[in-house]
Protein backbone atom coordinates (compact mmCIF):
# COMPACT_ATOMS: atom_id res chain seq x y z
CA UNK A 1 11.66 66.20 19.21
CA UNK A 2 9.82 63.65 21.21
CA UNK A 3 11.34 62.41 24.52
CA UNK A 4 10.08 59.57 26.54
CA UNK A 5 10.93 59.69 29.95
CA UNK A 6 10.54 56.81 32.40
CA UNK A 7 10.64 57.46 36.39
CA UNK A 8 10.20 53.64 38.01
CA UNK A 9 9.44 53.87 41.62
CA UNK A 10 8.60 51.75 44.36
CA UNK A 11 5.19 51.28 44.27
CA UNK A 12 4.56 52.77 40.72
CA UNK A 13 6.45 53.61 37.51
CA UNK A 14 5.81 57.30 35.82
CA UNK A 15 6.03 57.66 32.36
CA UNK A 16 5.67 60.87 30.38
CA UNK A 17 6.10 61.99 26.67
CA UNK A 18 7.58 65.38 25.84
CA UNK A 19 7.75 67.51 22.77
CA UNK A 20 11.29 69.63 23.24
CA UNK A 21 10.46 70.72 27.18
CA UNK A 22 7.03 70.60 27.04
CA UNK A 23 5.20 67.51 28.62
CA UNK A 24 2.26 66.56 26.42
CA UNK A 25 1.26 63.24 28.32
CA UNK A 26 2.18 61.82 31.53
CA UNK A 27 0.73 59.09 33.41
CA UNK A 28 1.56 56.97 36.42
CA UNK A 29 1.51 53.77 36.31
CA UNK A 30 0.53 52.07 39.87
CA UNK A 31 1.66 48.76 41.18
CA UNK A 32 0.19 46.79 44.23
CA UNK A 33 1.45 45.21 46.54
CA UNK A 34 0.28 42.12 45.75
CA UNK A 35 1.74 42.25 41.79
CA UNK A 36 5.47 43.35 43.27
CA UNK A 37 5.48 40.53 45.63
CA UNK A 38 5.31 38.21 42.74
CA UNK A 39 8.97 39.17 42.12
CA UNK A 40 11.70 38.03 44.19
CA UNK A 41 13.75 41.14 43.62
CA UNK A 42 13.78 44.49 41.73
CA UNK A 43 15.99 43.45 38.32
CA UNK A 44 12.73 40.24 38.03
CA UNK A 45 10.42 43.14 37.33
CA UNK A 46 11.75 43.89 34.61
CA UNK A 47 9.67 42.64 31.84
CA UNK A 48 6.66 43.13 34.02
CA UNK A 49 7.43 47.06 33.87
CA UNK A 50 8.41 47.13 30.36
CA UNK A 51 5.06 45.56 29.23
CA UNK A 52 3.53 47.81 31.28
CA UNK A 53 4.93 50.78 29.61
CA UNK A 54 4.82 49.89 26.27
CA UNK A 55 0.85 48.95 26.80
CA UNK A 56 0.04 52.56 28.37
CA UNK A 57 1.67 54.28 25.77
CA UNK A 58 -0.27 52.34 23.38
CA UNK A 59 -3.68 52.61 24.72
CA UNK A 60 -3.06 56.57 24.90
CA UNK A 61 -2.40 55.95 21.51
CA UNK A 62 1.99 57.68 21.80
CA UNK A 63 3.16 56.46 18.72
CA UNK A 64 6.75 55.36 20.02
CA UNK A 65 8.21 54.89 16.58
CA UNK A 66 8.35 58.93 16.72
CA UNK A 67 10.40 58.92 19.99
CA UNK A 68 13.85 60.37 19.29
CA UNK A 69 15.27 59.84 22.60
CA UNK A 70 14.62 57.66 25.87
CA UNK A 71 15.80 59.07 29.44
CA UNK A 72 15.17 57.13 32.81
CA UNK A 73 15.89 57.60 36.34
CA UNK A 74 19.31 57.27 37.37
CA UNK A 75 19.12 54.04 39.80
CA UNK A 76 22.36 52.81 42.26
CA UNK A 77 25.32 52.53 39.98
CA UNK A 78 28.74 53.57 41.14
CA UNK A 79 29.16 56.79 42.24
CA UNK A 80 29.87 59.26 39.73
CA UNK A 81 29.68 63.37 38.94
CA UNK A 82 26.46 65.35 38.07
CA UNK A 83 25.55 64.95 34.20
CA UNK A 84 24.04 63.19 31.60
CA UNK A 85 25.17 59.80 31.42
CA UNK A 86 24.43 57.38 28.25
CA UNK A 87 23.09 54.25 29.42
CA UNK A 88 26.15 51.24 28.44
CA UNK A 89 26.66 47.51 29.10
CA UNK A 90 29.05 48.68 32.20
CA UNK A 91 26.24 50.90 33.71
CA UNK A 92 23.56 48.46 32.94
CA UNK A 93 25.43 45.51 34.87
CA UNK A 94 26.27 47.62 37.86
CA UNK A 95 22.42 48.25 38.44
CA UNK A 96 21.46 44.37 37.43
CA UNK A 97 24.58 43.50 40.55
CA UNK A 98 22.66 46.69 42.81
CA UNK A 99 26.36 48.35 43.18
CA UNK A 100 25.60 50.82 45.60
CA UNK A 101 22.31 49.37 46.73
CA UNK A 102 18.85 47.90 45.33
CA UNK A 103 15.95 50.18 44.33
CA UNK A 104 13.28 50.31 41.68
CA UNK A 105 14.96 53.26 40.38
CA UNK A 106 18.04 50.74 38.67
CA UNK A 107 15.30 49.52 36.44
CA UNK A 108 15.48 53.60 34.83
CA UNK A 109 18.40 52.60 32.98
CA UNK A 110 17.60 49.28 32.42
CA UNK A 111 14.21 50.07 30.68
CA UNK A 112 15.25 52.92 28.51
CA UNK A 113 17.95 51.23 26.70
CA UNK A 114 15.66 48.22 25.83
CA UNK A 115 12.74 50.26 24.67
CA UNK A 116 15.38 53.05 23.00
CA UNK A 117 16.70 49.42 21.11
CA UNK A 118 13.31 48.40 20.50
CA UNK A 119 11.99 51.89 18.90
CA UNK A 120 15.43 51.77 16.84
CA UNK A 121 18.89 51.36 16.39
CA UNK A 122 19.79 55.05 16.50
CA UNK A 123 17.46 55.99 19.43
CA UNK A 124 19.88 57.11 22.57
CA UNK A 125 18.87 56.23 25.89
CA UNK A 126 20.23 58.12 29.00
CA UNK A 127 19.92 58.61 32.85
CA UNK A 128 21.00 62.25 34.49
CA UNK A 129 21.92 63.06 38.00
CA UNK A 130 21.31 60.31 39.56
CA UNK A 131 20.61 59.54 43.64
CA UNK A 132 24.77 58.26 43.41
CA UNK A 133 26.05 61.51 42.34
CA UNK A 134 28.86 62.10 44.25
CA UNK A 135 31.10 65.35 44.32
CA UNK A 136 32.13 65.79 47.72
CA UNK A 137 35.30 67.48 48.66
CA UNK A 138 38.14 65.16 50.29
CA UNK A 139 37.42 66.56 53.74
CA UNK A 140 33.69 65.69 53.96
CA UNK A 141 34.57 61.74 53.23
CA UNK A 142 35.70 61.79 56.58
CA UNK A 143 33.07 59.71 58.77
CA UNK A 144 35.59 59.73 62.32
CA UNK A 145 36.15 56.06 62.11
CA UNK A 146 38.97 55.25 59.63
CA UNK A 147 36.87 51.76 58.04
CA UNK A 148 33.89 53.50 57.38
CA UNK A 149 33.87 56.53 54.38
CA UNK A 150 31.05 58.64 53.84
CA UNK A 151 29.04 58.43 51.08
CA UNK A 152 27.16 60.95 48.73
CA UNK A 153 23.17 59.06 48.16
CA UNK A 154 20.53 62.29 48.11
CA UNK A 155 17.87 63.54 46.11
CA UNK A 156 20.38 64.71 43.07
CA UNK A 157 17.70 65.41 40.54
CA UNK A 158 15.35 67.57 42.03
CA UNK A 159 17.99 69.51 44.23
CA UNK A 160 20.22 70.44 41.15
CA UNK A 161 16.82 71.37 39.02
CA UNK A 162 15.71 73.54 41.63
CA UNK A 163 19.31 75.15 42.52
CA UNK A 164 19.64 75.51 38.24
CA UNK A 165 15.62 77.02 38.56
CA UNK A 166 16.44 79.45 41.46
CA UNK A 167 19.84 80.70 39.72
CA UNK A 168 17.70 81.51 36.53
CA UNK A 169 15.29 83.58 38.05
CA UNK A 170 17.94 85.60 39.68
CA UNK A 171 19.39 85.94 36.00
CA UNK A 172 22.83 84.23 36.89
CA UNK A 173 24.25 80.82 36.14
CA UNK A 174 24.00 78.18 38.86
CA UNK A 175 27.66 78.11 39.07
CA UNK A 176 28.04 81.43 40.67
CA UNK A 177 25.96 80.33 43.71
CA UNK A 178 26.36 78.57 47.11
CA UNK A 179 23.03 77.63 48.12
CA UNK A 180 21.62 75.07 50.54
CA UNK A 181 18.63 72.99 48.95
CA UNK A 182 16.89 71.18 51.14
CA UNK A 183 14.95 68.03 49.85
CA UNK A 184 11.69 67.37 52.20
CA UNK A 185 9.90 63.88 51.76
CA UNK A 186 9.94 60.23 52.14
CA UNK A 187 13.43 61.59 52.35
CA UNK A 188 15.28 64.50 54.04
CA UNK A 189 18.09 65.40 51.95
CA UNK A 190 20.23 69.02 52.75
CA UNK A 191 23.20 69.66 50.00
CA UNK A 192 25.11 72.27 50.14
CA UNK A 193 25.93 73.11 46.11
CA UNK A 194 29.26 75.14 46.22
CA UNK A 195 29.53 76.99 42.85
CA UNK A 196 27.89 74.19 40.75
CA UNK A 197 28.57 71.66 43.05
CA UNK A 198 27.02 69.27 46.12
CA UNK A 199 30.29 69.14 47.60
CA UNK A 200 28.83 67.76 51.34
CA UNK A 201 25.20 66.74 51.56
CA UNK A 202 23.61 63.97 54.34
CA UNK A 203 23.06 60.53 53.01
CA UNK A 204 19.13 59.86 52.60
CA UNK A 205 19.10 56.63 52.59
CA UNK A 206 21.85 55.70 54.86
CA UNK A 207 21.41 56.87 58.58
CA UNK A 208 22.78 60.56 57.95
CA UNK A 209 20.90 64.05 58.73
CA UNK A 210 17.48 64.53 59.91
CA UNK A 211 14.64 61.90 60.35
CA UNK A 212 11.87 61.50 57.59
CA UNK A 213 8.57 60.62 57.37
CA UNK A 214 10.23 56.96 57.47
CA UNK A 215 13.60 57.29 57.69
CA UNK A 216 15.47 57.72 61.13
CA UNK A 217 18.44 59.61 59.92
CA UNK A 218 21.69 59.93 62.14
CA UNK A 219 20.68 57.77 65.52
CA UNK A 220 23.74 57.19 68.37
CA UNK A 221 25.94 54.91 67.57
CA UNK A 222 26.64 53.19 70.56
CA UNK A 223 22.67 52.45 71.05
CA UNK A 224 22.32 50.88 67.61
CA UNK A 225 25.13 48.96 68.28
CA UNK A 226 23.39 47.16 71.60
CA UNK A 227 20.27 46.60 69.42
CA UNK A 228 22.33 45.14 67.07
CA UNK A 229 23.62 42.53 69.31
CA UNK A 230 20.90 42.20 71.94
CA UNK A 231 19.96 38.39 70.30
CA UNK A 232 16.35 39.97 69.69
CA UNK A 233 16.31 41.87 66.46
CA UNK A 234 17.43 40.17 63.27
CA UNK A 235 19.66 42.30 60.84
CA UNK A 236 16.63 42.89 58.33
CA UNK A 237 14.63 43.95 61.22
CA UNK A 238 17.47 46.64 62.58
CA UNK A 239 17.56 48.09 58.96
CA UNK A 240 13.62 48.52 59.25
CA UNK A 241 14.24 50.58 61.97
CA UNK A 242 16.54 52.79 60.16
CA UNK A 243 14.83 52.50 56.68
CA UNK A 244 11.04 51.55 56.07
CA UNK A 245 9.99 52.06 59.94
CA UNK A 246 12.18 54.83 61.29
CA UNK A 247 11.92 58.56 61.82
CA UNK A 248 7.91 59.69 62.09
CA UNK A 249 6.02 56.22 61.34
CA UNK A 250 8.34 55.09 64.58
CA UNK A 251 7.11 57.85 66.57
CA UNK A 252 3.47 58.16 65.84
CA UNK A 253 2.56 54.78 63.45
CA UNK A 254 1.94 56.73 59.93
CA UNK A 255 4.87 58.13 57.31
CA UNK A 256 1.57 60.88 55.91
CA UNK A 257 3.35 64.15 57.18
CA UNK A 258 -0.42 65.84 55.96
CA UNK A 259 -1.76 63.48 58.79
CA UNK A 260 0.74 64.40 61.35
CA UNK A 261 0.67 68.19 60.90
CA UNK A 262 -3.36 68.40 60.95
CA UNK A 263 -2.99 65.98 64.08
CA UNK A 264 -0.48 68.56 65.58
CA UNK A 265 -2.53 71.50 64.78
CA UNK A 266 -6.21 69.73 66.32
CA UNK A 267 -4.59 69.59 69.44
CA UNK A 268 -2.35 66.12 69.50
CA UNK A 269 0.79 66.50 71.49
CA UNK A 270 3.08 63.70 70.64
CA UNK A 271 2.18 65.05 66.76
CA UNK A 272 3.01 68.45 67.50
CA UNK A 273 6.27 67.36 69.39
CA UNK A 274 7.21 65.15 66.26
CA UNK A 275 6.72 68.17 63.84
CA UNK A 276 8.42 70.01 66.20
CA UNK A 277 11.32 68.00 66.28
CA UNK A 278 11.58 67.32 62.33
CA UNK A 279 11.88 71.44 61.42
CA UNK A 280 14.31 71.23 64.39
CA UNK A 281 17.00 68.64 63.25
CA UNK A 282 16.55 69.92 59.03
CA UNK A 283 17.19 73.54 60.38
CA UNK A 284 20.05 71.81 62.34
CA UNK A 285 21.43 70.04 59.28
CA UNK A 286 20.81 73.65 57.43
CA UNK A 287 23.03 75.60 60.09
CA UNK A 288 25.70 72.38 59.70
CA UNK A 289 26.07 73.28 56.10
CA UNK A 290 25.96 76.55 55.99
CA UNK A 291 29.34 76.13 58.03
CA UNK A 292 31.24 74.36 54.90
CA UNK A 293 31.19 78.08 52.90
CA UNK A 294 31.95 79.64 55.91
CA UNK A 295 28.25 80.98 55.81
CA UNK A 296 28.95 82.34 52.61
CA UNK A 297 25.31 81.18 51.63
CA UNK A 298 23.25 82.97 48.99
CA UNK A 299 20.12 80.93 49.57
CA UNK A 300 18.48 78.56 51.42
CA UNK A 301 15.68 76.90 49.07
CA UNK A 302 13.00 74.30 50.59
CA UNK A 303 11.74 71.68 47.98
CA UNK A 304 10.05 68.46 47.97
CA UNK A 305 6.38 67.12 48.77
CA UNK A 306 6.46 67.88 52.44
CA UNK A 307 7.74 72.03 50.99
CA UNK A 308 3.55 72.35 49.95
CA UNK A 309 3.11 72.63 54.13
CA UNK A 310 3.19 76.45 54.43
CA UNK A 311 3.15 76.13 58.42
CA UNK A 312 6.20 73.72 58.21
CA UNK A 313 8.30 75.77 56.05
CA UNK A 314 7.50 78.83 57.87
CA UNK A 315 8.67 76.97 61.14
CA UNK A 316 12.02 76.46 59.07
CA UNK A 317 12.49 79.84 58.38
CA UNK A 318 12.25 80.66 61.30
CA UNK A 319 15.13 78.94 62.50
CA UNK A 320 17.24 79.53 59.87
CA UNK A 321 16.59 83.42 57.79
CA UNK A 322 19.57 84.47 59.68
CA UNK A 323 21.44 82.30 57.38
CA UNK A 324 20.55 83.38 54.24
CA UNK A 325 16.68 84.33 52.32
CA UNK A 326 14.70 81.12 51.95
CA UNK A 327 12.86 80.48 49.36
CA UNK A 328 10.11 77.48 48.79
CA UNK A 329 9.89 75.46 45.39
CA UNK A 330 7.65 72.98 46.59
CA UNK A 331 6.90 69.81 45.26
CA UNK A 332 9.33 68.32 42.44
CA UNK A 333 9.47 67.54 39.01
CA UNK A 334 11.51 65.04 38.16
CA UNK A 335 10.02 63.87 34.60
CA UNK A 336 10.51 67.85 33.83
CA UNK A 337 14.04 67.96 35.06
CA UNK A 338 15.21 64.44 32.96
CA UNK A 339 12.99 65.63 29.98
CA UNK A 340 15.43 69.09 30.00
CA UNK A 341 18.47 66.64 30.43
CA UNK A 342 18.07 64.85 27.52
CA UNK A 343 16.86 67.93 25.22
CA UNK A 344 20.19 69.57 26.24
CA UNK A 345 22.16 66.75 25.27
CA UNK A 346 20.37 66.11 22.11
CA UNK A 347 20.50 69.71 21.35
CA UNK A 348 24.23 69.79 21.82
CA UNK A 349 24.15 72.03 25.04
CA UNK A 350 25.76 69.75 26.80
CA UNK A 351 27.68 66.85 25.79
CA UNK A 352 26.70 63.21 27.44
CA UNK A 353 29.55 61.28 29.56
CA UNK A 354 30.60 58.02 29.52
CA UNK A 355 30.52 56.02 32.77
């Protein structure tokens, strides 16, 4: 069967065509600056991304009225369990309101129910795992102030592929595991999957864990708070601190970990103290989940963009072997990962929920 998959970013929005699991075209689409500044938010992109699709897959000549299935990226709906989830009017007008948040990545859903409508009235359109899922335990909701709840927003797609990838190659199911996976790039995610499930994990987005290449992570309190009110920083401009312009960019004025790390190694000291610093706080974050199986960990595995830096990773393992064997699957593959989602589904592997 043919599955289109749609990954809308940012900056850019990936597209890729497979046949069963196999990718047989991909392409990413790139955006400037200047064209997503048109908009006034993400839902007014919309049509501009849609026509944008539809025209690539024409010019590379991807007949769509083949597709039998559309999948996009899960965006910031309500928080829900891991799965397959088929895209409905409920879903679509929590991401058009930005529930939990806005992000290109609520257009996923958006986009592949039109264009599943558009190719034909029987074409399903779905979004899997995504950055919303939420399975935490009861005890790791606790933040230590009674108003304020933690909650679960981390790099759920690539961290379950790779914890699903690692348990296949030791010939078990991913159930059977508890293994750390550790998300490295824009964002630092660290999840510890408990038998099948992320049941603590740092919010990514939202001032939890260990800084990022633009991220600041968990900062004190009490400081943030006096920023907050000093009458000099607006509240758009204390978010940029925490999201956009925090963790390395603040430090050293660029969010390319490559640039910092060949800094650090010709010699630069504030770069080699920031590189220092980031394998300290994820090994930190490691250790701190480790604790919530009792250090009943099978594996520690290392994933993401920033997992291609052999130095870095070594670094980690350093700190944190005594834990459990760490393995690297770097980079991700998110188009992959959805692609398998919806062939599961439309296989009858696994059966789709209803959100």
């Amino acid at each position: 069967m043919l599955i289109l998959v749609l990954n809308p970013g940012s900056t850019s929005t990936k597209i890729a065509v497979f046949k069963d699991r196999e990718s047989i075209f991909g392409y990413n689409i790139r955006h400037s600056a200047e064209e997503i500044a048109k908009y006034p938010n993400v839902y007014s992109q919309f049509q501009f991304r849609k026509e944008a699709i539809i025209s690539t897959l024409q010019k590379n000549d991807i007949n769509l009225s083949k597709v039998e299935v559309v999948i996009g990226r899960g965006g910031l709906c309500k928080p829900i369990p891991s799965g397959v989830y088929r895209v409905n009017e409920q879903m679509m007008e929590d991401l058009k309101n930005c529930y939990s948040g806005e992000h290109a990545s609520n257009l996923g859903a958006l986009l592949a129910y039109q264009i599943a409508k558009e190719i034909g009235p029987n074409v399903p359109s779905f979004i899997a795992d995504p950055v919303v899922v939420d399975e935490y335990e009861p005890i790791a909701r606790f933040s230590g102030a009674a108003a304020i709840q933690r909650t679960s927003i981390f790099h759920a797609l690539n961290q379950k592929a790779i914890a699903k990838k690692h348990a296949h190659n030791l010939g078990t199911s991913y159930d059977k595991l508890n293994v750390i996976v550790v998300h490295l790039g824009g964002g630092v995610s660290v999840g510890i999957h408990k038998q099948g499930r992320v049941v603590d994990v740092n919010n990514a987005l939202l001032g939890e864990g260990p800084f990022s290449p633009d991220r600041a992570g968990g900062v004190p309190a009490k400081n943030l708070i006096d920023i907050c009110f000093d009458g000099n920083h607006t509240k758009e401009e204390v978010i940029g601190m925490i999201i956009g312009g925090g963790g390395v960019i603040s430090y050293v004025g660029t969010n390319s970990f490559q640039d910092v790390s060949k800094a650090a190694e010709e010699g630069d000291t504030k770069a080699k103290e920031v590189v220092e610093a980031f394998v300290y706080q994820v090994a930190k974050e490691i250790g701190s989940m480790a604790t919530v199986v009792c250090g009943k960990v099978d594996a520690i595995l290392l994933t993401g963009g920033i997992a291609y830096n052999d130095k870095l990773t070594n670094m980690i393992k350093e700190r944190v072997s005594f834990i459990a064997p760490v393995n690297v699957y770097p980079g991700e593959d998110e188009m992959g990962a959805l692609a398998s989602n919806a062939y599961s589904v439309m296989t009858g592997k696994e059966a789709a929920k209803e959100y």
